[in-house]
Protein backbone atom coordinates (compact mmCIF):
# COMPACT_ATOMS: atom_id res chain seq x y z
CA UNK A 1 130.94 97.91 112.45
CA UNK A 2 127.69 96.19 113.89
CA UNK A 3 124.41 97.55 114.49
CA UNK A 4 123.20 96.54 118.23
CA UNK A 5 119.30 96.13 118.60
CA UNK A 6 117.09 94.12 120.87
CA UNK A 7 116.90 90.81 120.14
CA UNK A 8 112.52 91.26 119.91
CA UNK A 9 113.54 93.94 117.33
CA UNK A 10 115.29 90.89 115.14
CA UNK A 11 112.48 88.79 115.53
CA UNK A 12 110.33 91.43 114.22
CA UNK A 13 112.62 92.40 111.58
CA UNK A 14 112.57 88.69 110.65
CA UNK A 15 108.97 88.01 110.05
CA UNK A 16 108.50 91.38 108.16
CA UNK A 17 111.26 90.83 105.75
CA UNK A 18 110.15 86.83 105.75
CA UNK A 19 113.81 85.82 106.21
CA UNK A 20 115.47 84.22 109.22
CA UNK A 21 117.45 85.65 112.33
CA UNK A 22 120.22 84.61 111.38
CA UNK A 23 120.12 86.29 108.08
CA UNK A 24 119.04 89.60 110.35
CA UNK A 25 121.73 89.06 112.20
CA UNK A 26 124.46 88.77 109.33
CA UNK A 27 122.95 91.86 107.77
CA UNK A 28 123.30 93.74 110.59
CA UNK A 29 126.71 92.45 111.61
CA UNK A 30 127.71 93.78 107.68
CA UNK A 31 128.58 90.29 106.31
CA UNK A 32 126.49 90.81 103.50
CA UNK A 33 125.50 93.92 100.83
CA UNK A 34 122.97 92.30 99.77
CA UNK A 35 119.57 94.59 98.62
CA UNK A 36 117.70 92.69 101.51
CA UNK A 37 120.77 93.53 104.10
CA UNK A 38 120.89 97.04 103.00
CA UNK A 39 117.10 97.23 103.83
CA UNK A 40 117.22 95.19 107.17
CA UNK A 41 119.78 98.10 108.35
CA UNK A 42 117.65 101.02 107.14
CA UNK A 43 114.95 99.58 109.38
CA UNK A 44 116.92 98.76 112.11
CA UNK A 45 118.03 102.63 112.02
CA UNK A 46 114.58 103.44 111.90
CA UNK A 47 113.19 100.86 115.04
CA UNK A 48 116.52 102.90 116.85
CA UNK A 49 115.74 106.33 116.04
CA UNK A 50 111.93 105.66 117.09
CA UNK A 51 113.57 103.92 120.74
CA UNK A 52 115.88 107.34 121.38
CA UNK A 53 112.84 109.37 120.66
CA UNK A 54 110.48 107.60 123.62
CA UNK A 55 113.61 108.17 125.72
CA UNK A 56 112.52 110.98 128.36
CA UNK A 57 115.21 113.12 130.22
């Protein structure tokens, strides 16, 4: 399983955690369990859920 966000989302993800992209990416990508990864995807879900919700029908 891999959780799919915009790359600008990473980047932001990134500087608030003050870790890289790449370790972003291998969180969400579930290579690692780490406390931090565990936390990146928590706020990925979040930046996602906040996306759907400005999506108008």
């Amino acid at each position: 399983m891999k959780i799919r966000i915009a790359p600008e989302f990473k980047t932001q993800m990134a500087k608030e955690f003050k870790t890289s992209k790449q370790n972003v990416k291998t969180a969400l990508d579930y290579y690692n369990n780490s406390e931090l990864a565990k936390k990146v995807r928590a706020r990925a879900k979040e930046l996602l859920l906040t996306e759907a919700n400005n999506v108008t029908v």
